[in-house]
Protein backbone atom coordinates (compact mmCIF):
# COMPACT_ATOMS: atom_id res chain seq x y z
CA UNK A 1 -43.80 22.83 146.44
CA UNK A 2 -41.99 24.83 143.44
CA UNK A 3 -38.69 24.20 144.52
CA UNK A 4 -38.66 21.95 147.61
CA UNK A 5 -35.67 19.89 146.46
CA UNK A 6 -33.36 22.94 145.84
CA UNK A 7 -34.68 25.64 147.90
CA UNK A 8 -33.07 28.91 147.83
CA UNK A 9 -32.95 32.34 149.82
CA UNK A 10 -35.94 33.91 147.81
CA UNK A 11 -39.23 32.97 148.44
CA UNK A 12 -41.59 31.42 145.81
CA UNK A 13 -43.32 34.74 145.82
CA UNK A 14 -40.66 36.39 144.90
CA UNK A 15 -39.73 34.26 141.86
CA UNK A 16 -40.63 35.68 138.56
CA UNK A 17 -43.07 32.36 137.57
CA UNK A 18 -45.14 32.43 134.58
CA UNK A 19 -48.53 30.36 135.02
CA UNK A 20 -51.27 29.20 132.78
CA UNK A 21 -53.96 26.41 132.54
CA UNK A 22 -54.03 23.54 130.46
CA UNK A 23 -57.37 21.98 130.36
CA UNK A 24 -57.44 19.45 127.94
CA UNK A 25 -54.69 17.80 130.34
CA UNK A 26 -50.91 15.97 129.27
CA UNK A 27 -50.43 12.71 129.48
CA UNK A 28 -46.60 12.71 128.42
CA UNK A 29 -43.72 14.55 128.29
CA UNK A 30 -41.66 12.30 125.88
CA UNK A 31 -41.41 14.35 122.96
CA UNK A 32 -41.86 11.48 120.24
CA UNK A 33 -45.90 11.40 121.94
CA UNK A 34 -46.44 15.20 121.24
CA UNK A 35 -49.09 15.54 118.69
CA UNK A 36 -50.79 18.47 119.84
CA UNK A 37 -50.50 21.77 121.22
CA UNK A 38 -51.18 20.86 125.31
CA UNK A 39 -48.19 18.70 124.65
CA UNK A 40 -46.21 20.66 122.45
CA UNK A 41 -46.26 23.58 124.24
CA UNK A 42 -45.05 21.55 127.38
CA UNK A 43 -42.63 19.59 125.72
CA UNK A 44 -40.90 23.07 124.00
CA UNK A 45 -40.13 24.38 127.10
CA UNK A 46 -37.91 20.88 127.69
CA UNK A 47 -36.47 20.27 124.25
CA UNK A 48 -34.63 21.47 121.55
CA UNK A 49 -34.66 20.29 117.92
CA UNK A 50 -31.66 20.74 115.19
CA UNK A 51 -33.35 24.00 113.88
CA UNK A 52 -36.74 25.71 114.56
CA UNK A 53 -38.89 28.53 113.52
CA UNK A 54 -39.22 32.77 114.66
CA UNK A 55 -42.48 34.45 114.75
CA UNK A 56 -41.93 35.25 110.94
CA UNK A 57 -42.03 31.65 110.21
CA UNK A 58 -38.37 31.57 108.96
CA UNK A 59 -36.07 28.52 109.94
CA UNK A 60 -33.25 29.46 112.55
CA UNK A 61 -30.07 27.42 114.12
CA UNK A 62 -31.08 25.79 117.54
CA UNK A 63 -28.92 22.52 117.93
CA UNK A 64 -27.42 22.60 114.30
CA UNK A 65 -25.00 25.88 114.12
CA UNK A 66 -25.45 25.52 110.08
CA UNK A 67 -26.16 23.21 107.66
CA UNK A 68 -26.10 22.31 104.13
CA UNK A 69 -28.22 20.54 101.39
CA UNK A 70 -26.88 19.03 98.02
CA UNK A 71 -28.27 20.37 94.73
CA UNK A 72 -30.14 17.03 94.23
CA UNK A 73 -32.21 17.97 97.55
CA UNK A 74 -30.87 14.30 98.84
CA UNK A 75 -28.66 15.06 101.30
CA UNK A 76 -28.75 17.43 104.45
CA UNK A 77 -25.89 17.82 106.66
CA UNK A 78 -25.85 19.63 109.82
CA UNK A 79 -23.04 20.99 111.95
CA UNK A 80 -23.80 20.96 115.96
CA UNK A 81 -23.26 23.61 117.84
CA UNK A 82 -20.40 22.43 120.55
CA UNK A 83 -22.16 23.96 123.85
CA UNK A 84 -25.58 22.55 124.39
CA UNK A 85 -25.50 20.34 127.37
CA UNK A 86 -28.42 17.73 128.54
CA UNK A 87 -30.21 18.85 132.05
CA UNK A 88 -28.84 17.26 134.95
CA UNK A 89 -30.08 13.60 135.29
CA UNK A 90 -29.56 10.72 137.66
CA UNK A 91 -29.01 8.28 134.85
CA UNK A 92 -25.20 9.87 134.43
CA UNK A 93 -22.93 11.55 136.69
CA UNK A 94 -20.65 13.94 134.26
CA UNK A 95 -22.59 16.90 132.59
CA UNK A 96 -23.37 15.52 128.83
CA UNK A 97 -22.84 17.56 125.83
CA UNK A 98 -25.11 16.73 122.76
CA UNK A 99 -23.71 14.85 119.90
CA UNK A 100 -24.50 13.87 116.58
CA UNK A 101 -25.11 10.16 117.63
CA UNK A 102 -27.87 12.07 120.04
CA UNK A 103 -29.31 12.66 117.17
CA UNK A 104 -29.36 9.50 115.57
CA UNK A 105 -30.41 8.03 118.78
CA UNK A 106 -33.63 9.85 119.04
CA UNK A 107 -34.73 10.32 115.14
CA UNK A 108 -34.41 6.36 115.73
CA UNK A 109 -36.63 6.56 118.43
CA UNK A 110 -39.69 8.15 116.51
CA UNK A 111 -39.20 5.64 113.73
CA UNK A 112 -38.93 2.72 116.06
CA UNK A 113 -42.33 0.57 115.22
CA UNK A 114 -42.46 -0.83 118.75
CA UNK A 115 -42.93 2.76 120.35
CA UNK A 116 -45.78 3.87 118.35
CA UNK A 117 -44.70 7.02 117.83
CA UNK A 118 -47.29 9.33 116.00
CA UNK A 119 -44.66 11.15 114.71
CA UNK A 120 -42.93 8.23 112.58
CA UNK A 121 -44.47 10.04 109.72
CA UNK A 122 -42.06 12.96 109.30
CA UNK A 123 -39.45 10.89 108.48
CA UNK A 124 -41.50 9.62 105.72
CA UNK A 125 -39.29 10.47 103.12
CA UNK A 126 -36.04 9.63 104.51
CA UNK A 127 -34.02 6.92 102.82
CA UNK A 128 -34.11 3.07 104.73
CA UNK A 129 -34.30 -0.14 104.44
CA UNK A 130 -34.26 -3.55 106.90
CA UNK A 131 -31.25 -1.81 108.13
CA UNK A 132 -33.00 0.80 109.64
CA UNK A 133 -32.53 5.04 108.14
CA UNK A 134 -30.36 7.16 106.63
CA UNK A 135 -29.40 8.60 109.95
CA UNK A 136 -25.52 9.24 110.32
CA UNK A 137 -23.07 10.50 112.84
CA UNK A 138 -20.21 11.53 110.26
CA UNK A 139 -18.43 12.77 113.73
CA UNK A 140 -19.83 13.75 117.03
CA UNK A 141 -20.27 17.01 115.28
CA UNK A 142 -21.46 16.67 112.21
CA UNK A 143 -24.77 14.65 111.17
CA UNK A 144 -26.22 13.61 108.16
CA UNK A 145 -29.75 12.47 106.40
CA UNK A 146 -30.22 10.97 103.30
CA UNK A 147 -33.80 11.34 101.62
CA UNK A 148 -34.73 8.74 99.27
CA UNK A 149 -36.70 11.70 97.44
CA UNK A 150 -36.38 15.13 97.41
CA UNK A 151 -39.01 16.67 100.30
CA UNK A 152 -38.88 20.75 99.74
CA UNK A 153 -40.57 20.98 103.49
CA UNK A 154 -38.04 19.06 105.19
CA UNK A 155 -35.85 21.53 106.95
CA UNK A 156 -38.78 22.79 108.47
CA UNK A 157 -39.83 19.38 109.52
CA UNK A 158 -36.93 19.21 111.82
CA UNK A 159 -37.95 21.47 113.62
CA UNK A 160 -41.15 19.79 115.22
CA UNK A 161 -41.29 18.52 118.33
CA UNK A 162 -41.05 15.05 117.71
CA UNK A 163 -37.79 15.52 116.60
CA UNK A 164 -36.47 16.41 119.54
CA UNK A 165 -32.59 15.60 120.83
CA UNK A 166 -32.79 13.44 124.23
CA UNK A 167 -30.43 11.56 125.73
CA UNK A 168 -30.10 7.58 125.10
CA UNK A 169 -28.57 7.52 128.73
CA UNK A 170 -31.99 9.13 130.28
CA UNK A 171 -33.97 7.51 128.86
CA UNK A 172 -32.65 3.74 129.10
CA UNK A 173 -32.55 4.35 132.97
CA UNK A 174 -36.22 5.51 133.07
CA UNK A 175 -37.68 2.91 130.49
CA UNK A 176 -41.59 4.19 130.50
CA UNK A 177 -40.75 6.09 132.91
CA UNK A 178 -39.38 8.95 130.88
CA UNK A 179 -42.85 10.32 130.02
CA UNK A 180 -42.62 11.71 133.53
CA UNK A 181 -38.81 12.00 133.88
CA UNK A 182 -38.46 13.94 130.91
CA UNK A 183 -34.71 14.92 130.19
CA UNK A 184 -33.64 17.55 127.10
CA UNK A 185 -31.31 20.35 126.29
CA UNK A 186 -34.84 23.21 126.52
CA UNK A 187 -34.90 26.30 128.28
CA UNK A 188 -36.49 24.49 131.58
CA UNK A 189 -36.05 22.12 132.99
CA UNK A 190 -38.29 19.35 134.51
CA UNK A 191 -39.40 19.72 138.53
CA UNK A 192 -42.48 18.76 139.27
CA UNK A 193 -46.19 16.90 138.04
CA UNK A 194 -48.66 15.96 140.25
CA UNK A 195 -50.64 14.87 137.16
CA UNK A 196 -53.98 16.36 136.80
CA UNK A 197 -53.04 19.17 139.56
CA UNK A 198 -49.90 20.66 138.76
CA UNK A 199 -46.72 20.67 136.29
CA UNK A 200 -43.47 22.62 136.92
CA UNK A 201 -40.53 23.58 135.47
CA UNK A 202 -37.69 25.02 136.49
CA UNK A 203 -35.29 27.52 134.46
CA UNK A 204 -31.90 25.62 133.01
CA UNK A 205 -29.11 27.63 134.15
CA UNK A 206 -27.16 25.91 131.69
CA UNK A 207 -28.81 26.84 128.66
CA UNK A 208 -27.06 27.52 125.78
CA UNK A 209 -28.75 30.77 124.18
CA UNK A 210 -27.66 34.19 125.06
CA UNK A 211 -29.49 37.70 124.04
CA UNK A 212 -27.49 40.69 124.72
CA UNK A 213 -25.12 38.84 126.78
CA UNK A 214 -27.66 37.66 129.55
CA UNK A 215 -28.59 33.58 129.24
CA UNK A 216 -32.04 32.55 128.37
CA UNK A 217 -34.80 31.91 129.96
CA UNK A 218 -35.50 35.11 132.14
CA UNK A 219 -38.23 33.30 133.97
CA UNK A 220 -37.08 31.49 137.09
CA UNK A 221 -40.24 28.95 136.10
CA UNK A 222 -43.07 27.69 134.07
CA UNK A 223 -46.49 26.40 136.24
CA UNK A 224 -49.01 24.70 134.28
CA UNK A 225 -52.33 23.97 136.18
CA UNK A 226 -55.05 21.39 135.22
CA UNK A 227 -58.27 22.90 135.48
CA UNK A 228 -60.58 21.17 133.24
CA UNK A 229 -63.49 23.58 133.22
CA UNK A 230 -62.58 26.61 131.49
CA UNK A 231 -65.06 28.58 133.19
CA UNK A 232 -63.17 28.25 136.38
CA UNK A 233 -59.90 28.80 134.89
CA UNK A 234 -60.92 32.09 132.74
CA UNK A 235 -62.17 33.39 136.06
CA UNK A 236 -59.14 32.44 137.46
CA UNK A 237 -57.06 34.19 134.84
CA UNK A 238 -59.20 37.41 135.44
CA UNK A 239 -58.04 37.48 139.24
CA UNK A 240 -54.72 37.30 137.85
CA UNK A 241 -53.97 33.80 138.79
CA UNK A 242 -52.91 32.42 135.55
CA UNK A 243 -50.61 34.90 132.95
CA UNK A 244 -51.81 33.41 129.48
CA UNK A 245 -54.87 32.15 128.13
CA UNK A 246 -55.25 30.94 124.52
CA UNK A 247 -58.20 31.21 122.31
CA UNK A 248 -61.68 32.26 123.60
CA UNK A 249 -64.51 30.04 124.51
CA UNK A 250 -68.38 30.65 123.75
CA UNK A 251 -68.80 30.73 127.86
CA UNK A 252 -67.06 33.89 128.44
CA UNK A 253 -66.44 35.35 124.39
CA UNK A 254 -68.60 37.94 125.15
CA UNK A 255 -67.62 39.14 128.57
CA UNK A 256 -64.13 39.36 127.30
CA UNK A 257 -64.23 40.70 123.47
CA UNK A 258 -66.62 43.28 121.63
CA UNK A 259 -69.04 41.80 118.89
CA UNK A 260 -66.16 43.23 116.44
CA UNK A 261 -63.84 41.20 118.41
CA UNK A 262 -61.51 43.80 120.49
CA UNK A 263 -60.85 43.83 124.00
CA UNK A 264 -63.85 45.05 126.35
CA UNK A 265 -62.74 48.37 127.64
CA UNK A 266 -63.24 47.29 131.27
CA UNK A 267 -60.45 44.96 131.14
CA UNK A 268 -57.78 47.04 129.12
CA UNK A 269 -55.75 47.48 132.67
CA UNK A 270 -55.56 44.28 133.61
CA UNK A 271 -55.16 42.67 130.14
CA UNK A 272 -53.77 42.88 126.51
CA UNK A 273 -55.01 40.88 123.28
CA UNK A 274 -52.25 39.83 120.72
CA UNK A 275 -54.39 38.66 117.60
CA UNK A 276 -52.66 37.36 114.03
CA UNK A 277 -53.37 34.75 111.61
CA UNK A 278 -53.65 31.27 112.58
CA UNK A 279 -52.07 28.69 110.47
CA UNK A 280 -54.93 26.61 111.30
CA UNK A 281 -58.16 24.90 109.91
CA UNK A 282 -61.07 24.11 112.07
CA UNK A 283 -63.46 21.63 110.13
CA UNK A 284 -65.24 18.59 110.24
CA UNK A 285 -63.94 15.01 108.90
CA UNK A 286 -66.42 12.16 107.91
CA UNK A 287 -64.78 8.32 107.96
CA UNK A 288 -64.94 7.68 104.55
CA UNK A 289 -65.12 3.76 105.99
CA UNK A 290 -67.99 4.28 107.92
CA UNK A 291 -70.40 5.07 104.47
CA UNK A 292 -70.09 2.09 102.70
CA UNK A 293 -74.10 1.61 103.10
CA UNK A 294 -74.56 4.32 100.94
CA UNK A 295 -72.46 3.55 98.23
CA UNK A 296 -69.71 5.77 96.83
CA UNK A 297 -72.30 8.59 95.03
CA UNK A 298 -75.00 8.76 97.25
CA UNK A 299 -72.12 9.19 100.13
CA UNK A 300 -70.15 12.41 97.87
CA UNK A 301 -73.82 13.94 97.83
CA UNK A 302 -74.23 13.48 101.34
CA UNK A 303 -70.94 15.30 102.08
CA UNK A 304 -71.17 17.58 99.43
CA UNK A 305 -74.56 18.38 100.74
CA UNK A 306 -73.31 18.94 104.13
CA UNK A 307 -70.81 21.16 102.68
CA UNK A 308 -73.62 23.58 100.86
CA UNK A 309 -75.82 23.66 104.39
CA UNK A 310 -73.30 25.28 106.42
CA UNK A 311 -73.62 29.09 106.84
CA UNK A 312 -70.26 30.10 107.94
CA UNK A 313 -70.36 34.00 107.63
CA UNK A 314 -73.34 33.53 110.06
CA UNK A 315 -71.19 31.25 112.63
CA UNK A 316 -68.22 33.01 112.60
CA UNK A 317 -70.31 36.55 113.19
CA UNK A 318 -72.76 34.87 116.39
CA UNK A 319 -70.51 32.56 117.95
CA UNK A 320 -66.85 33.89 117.30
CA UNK A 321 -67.41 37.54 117.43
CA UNK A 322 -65.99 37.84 113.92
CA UNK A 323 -62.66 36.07 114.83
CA UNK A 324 -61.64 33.90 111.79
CA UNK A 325 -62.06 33.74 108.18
CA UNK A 326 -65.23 31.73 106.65
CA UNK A 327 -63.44 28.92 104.97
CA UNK A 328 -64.84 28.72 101.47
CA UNK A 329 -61.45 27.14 99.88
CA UNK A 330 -60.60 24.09 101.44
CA UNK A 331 -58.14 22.57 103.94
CA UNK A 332 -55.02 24.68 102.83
CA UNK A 333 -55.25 28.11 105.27
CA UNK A 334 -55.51 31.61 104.52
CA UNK A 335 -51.25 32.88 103.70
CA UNK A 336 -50.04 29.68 102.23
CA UNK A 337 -49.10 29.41 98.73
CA UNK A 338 -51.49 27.15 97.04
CA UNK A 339 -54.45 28.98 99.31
CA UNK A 340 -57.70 29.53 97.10
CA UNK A 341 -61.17 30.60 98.91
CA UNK A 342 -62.85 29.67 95.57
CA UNK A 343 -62.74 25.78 95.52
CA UNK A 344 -64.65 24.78 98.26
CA UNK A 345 -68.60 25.52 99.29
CA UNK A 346 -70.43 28.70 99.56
CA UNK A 347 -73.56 28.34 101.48
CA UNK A 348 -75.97 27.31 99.51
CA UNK A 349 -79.45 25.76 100.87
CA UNK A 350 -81.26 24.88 97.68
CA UNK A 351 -78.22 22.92 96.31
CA UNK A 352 -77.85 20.80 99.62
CA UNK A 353 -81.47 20.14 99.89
CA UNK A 354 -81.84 19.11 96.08
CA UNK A 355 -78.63 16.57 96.98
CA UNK A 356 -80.31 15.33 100.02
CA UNK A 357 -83.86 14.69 97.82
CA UNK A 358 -82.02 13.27 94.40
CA UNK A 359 -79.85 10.94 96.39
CA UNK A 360 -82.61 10.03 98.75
CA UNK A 361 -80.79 10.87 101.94
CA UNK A 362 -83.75 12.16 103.70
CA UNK A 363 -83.94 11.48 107.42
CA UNK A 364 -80.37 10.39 107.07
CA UNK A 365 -78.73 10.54 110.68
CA UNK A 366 -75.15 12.04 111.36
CA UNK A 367 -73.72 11.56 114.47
CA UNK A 368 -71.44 14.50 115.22
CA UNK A 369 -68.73 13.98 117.93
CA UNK A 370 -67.14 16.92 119.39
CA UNK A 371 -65.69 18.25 122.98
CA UNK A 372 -67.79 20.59 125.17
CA UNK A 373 -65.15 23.26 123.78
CA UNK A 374 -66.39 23.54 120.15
CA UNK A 375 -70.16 22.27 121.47
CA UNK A 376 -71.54 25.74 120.34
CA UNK A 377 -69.91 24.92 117.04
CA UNK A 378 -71.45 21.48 116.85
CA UNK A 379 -74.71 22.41 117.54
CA UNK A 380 -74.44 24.89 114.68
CA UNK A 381 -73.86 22.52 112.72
CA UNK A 382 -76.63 19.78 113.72
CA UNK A 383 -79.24 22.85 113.23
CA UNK A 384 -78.17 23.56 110.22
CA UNK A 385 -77.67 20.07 108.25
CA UNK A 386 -81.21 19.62 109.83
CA UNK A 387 -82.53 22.44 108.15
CA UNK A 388 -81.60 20.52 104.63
CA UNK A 389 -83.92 17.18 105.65
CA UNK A 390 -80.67 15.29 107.20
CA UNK A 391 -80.79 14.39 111.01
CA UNK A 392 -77.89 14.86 112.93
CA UNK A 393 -77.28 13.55 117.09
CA UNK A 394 -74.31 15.35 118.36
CA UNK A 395 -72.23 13.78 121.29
CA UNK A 396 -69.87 16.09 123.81
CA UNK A 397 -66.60 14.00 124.68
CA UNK A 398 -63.19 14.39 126.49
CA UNK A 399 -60.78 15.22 124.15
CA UNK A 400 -58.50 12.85 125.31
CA UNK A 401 -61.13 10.11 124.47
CA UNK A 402 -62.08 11.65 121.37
CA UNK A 403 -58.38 11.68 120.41
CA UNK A 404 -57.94 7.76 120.77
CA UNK A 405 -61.06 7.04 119.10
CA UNK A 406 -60.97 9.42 115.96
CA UNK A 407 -57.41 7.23 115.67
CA UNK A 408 -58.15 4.36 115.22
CA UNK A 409 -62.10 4.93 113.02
CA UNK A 410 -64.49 4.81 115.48
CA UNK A 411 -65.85 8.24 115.09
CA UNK A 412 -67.69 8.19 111.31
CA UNK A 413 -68.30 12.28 111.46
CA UNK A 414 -66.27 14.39 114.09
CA UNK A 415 -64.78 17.94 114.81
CA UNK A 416 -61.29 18.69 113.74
CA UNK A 417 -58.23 21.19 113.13
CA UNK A 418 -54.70 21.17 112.15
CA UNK A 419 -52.20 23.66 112.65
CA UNK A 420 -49.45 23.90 110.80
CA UNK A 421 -46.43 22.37 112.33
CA UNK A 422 -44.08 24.24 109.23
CA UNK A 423 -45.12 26.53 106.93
CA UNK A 424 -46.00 24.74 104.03
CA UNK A 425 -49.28 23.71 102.64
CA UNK A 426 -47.95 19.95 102.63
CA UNK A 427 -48.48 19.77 105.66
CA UNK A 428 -51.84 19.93 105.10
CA UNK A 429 -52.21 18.38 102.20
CA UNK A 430 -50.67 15.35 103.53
CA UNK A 431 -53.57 14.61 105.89
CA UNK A 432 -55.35 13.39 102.93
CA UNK A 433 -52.88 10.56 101.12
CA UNK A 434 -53.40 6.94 101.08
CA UNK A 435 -49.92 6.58 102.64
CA UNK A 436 -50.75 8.26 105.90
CA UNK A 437 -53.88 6.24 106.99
CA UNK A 438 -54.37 6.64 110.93
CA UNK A 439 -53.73 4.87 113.37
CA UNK A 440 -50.16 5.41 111.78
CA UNK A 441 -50.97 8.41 110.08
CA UNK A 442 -52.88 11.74 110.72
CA UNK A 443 -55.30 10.60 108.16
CA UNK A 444 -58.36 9.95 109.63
CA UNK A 445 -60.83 10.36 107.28
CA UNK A 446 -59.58 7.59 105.48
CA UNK A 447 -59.95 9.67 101.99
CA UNK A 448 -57.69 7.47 99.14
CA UNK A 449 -57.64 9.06 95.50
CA UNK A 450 -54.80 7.64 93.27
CA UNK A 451 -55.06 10.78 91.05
CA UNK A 452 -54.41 12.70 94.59
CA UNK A 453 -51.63 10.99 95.53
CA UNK A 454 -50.04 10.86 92.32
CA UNK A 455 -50.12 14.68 92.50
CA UNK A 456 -48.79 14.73 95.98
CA UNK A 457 -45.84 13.09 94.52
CA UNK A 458 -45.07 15.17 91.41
CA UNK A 459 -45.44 18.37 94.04
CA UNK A 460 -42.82 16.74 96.06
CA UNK A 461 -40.58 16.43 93.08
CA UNK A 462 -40.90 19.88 91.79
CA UNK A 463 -38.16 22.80 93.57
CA UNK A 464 -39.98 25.76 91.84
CA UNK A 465 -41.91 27.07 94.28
CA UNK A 466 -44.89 28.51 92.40
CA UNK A 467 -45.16 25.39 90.12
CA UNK A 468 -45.31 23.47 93.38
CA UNK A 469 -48.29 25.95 94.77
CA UNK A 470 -50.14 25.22 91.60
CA UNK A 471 -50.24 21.54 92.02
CA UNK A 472 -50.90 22.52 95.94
CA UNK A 473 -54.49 24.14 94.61
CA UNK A 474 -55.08 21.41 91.77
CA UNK A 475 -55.03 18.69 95.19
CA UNK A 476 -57.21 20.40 97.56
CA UNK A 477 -59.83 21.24 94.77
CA UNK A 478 -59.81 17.64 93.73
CA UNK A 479 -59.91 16.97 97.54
CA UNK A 480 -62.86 19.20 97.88
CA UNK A 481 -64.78 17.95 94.59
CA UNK A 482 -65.20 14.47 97.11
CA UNK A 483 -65.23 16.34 100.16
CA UNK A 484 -64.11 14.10 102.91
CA UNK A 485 -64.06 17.36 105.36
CA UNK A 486 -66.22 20.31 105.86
CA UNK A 487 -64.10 23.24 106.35
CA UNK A 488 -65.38 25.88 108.65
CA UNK A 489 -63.16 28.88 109.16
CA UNK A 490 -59.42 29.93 108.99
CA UNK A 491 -58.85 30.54 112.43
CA UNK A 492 -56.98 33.57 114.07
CA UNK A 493 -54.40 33.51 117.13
CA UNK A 494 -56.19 35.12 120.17
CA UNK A 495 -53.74 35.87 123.52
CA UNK A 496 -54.78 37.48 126.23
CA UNK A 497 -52.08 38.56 128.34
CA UNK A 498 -51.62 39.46 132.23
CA UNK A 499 -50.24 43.17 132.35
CA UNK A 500 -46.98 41.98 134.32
CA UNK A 501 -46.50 39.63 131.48
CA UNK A 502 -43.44 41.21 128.89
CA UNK A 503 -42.33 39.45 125.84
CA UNK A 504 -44.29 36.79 125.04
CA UNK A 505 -45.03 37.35 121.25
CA UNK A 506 -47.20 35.43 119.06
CA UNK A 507 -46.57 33.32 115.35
CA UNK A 508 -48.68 31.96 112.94
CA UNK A 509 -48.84 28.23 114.53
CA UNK A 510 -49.61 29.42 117.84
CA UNK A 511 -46.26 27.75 119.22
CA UNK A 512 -45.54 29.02 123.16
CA UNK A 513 -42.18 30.49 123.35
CA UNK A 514 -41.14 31.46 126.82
CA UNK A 515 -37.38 31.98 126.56
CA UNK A 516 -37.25 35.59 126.36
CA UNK A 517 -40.32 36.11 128.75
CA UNK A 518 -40.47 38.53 131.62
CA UNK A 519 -42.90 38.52 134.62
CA UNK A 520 -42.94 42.43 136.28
């Protein structure tokens, strides 16, 4: 099945193949669609961007060889390296070397309103107009962007996954197609999906990165399975099935992991853990829409007083084995500049239940959506905003429906997380401006403060780094002080490893990088 098309003298068996689950399932492999990790991690094994970043969370060459930006923080040009070639494809017949109008091509493509990319937002800053963006081939080598205001993130922007390099050749022959025909300069290439049951790739023998004089990828594939329950999977994983497995779910926490959170001895020969800090914030979001019947006061109290009701020490100690920092600052993570664990809510019971009594909220019902994932988590919560006089129904839903409907406001008080796609607390802070409403933006709460955005802009503006952080912490305390989320902890990268697994590291957004991978 692995390599029916192009069999060769080995057996599957004997093909060094590294495996692992995806439950939450992928619906596309066209990079401009990937807005979370099930996708991104699929979509990095195909694609390349003009830069990206190591485990230390520094920007590297990938596409671009070099670049440079002008002192006015306008301009950004980027030389191409002169050996990355496509994957083979039907839709031409001569092997295709990337170019700079590549990479006009497909920046055009996220910005394109007619595709609905959910990525159009990273080029937020670049300069356009009715005649489209600042994108520019200067020569097939050499591209160029032009913001319309300097954006101190932006290199690292490029590196996300949306802004991928694909081929305008590919992906006119496909049309809608490409989400399963997926064509990129990445370390694999695309084989196989049987969607729902299997996903393969297959190493790129062309691929343009060398370490110590032997071409990347080592792996000969990548197999991604489709088990939805996890149960299944983890047990799966045990028998050695699967490699890799991400993160740790209430169902099997304790059968895997110590209460202080290390590896249970009886698994230490079969299995290693790779923990580090998460550039990630798991929290709850209300839809600021959806509380107009309260007015604007009595609603701050009632998130404010959902805020002071959640114990978090006491979560993160029962249900996460101690995994995670309790997230008493607000959205920005634990080892960004601007973090600050003092701005947000301690627990506090008598100050949520005196909100819920002055503002009459009493009897008040949430409804809490979450997946069965983080249903431990939810219920948590519902037991303990019940404690303070509120009621609270929780509903379990796929996360692929809970995705679509958290888009576009149908969801008034629902689970959440964001992990940093570049290391820079914009990125979280950015969730929260007016500009970035969903379905367009990742806003979903729907929080709008003028005095927030207008600091949002004046942090954009400013190159010093710790005058930027300041502003950084004055945003997500004003943030907080209306408290359109509920922060719950500062998560942690868990990955436990199969034994015959060597090489796959770990970084602080939890990004899967197979290309210097080894299965024994």
């Amino acid at each position: 099945m692995l390599f029916s098309c192009n069999r060769t003298e080995n057996s599957d068996e004997n093909l060094a193949i590294f495996k692992y689950n995806e439950s939450a399932g992928i619906l596309t492999l066209d990079p401009i669609y990937a807005k979370d990790l099930p996708h991104i991690w699929a979509c990095n094994q195909l694609y390349n961007s003009l830069v990206a970043f190591d485990d230390s969370m520094n920007v590297v060459p990938m596409i671009a060889k070099s670049w440079e930006i002008s002192e006015d923080g306008l301009t950004y040009t980027f030389h191409l390296r002169n050996d990355v070639f496509f994957h083979e494809s039907e839709a031409y017949s001569e092997p295709r070397f990337v170019t700079a109008n590549d990479v006009v091509y497909s920046y055009n493509r996220v910005v394109d309103k007619s595709l609905n990319s959910p990525g159009s937002w990273i080029f937020a800053s670049v300069k356009h107009d009715d005649d489209g963006y600042a994108f520019t081939a200067v020569d097939d080598s050499t591209f160029q962007i032009e913001l319309s205001n300097p954006f101190p993130p932006f290199l690292g922007i490029l590196s996300m996954t949306y802004a991928s390099v694909v081929p305008h050749e590919a992906v006119e022959y496909y049309g809608d197609a490409f989400r399963n025909h997926p064509v990129g300069t990445g370390p694999f290439t695309f084989q196989y999906w049987k969607e729902n049951v299997k996903l393969v790739f297959r190493k790129n023998p062309d691929y343009f990165e060398f370490e110590a004089g032997e071409r990347l990828p080592y792996l000969d594939a990548v197999s991604i399975s489709f088990l939805i329950d996890k149960q299944v999977a983890f047990l799966e994983f045990v028998k050695g099935k699967f490699d890799f497995m991400s993160g740790i779910d209430a169902r099997y926490k304790d059968e895997l992991l110590t209460y202080d959170g290390q590896l249970r001895q009886k698994y230490e020969d079969k299995i290693y853990l790779i923990t580090e800090p998460y550039l990630n914030t798991e929290y709850i979001s209300f839809y600021i829409d959806s509380e107009d019947v309260l007015g604007i006061e009595r609603a701050k109290a009632l998130r404010q007083a959902v805020n002071y009701s959640i114990d978090r020490e006491k979560m993160l100690r029962y249900l996460r084995n101690g995994i995670g920092e309790a997230a008493t600052g607000g959205i920005i993570p634990a080892g960004l500049p601007g973090f600050d664990n003092t701005i947000g809510y301690d627990y506090d019971l008598k100050k949520a239940q005196r909100l819920v009594s002055e503002n009459d909220l009493e009897g008040y019902t949430l409804n809490l959506s979450t997946t069965a994932e983080y249903a431990d988590i939810g219920k948590f919560v519902q037991s303990q905003v019940e404690a303070v006089g509120l009621k609270c129904k929780m509903e379990v839903m796929p996360p692929a429906t809970m995705r679509s409907m958290r888009a576009n406001g149908s969801l008034s008080f629902f689970r959440s997380s964001w992990v940093a796609d570049y290391p820079d607390a914009e990125n979280y802070l950015s969730l929260f401006t007016t500009a970035n409403f969903a379905p367009a933006g990742p806003n979903y709460t729907h929080y709008s403060n003028p005095k927030y955005d207008a600091l949002y802009a004046k942090a954009m503006a400013c190159t010093d780094a710790n005058e930027r952080a300041a502003y950084y912490r004055q945003m997500d305390a004003m943030m907080m002080e209306d408290a359109p989320i509920v922060p719950l902890f500062y998560d942690e990268v868990l990955r436990f490893v199969n034994k015959r697994v060597e090489g796959l590291g770990s970084n602080p957004t939890n990004l899967l990088d197979l290309r210097r991978v080894r299965v024994k």
